[in-house]
Protein backbone atom coordinates (compact mmCIF):
# COMPACT_ATOMS: atom_id res chain seq x y z
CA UNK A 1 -40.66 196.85 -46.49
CA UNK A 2 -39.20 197.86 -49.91
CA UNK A 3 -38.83 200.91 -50.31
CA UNK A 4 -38.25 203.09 -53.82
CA UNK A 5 -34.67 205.02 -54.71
CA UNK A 6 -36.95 208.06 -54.38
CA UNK A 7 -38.62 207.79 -51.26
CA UNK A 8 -35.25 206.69 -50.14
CA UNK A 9 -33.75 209.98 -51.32
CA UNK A 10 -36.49 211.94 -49.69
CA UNK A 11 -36.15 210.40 -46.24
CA UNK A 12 -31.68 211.46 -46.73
CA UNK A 13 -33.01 214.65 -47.65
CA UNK A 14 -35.21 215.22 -44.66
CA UNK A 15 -33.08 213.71 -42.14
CA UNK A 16 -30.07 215.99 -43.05
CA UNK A 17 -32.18 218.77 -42.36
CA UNK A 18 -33.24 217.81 -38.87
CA UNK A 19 -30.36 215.71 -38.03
CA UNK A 20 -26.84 217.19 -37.96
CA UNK A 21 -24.83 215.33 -40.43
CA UNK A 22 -22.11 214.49 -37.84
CA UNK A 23 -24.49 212.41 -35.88
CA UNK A 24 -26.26 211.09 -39.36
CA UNK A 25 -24.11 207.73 -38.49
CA UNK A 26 -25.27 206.97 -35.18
CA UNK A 27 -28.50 207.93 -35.51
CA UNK A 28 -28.54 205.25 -38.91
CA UNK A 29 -27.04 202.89 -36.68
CA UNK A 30 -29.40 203.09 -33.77
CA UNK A 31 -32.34 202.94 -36.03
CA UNK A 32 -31.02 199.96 -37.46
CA UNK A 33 -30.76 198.11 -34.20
CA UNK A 34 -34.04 198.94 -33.67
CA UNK A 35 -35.35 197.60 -36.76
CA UNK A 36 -33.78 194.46 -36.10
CA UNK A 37 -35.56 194.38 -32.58
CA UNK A 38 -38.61 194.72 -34.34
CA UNK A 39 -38.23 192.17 -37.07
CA UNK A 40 -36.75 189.23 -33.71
CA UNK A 41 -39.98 190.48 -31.76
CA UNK A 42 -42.46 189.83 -34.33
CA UNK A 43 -40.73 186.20 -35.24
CA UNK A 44 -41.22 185.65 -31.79
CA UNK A 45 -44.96 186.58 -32.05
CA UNK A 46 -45.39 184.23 -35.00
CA UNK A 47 -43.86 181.67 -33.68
CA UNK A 48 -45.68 181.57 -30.53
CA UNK A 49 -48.65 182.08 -32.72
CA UNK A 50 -47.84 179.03 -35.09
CA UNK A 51 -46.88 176.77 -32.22
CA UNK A 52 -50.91 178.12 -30.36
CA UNK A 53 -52.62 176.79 -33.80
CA UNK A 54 -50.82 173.73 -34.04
CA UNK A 55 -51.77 172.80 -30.35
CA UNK A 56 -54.75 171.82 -30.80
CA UNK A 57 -54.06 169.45 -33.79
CA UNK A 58 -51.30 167.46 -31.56
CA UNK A 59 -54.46 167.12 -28.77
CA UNK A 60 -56.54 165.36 -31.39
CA UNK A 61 -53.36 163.16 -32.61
CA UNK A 62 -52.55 162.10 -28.99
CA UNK A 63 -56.38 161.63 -28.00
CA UNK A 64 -56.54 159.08 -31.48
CA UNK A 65 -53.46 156.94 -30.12
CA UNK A 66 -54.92 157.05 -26.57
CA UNK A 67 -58.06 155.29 -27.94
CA UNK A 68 -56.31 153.16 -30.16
CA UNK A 69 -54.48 151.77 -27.63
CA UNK A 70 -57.23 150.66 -25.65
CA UNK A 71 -58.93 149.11 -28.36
């Protein structure tokens, strides 16, 4: 997600006026950790996802030699 110097500004702004800017830094940081959560969890997903498409063109490569080497 990119995100603009503006919308970035407007976010601060907002944030300072529900947030208390003592606890500005910790709430940053726990937002950040959960971000990165996120971005692992969906790597995970597409990975998973990648490795479910890819299944069924290994099959077809093993069922090939299997025949082949009966021939």
């Amino acid at each position: 997600m990119n995100f603009s110097i503006s919308e970035m500004l407007v976010v601060l702004l907002i944030a300072l006026l529900v947030i208390k800017p003592e606890q500005l830094p910790d709430v940053a940081f726990t937002l950040g950790k959960f971000a990165q959560s996120l971005q692992r969890l969906f790597a995970k997903i597409k990975e998973e996802m990648n490795s479910l498409t890819t299944l069924p063109a290994e099959l077809a490569e093993l069922e090939e030699e299997k025949r082949e080497q009966f021939k």
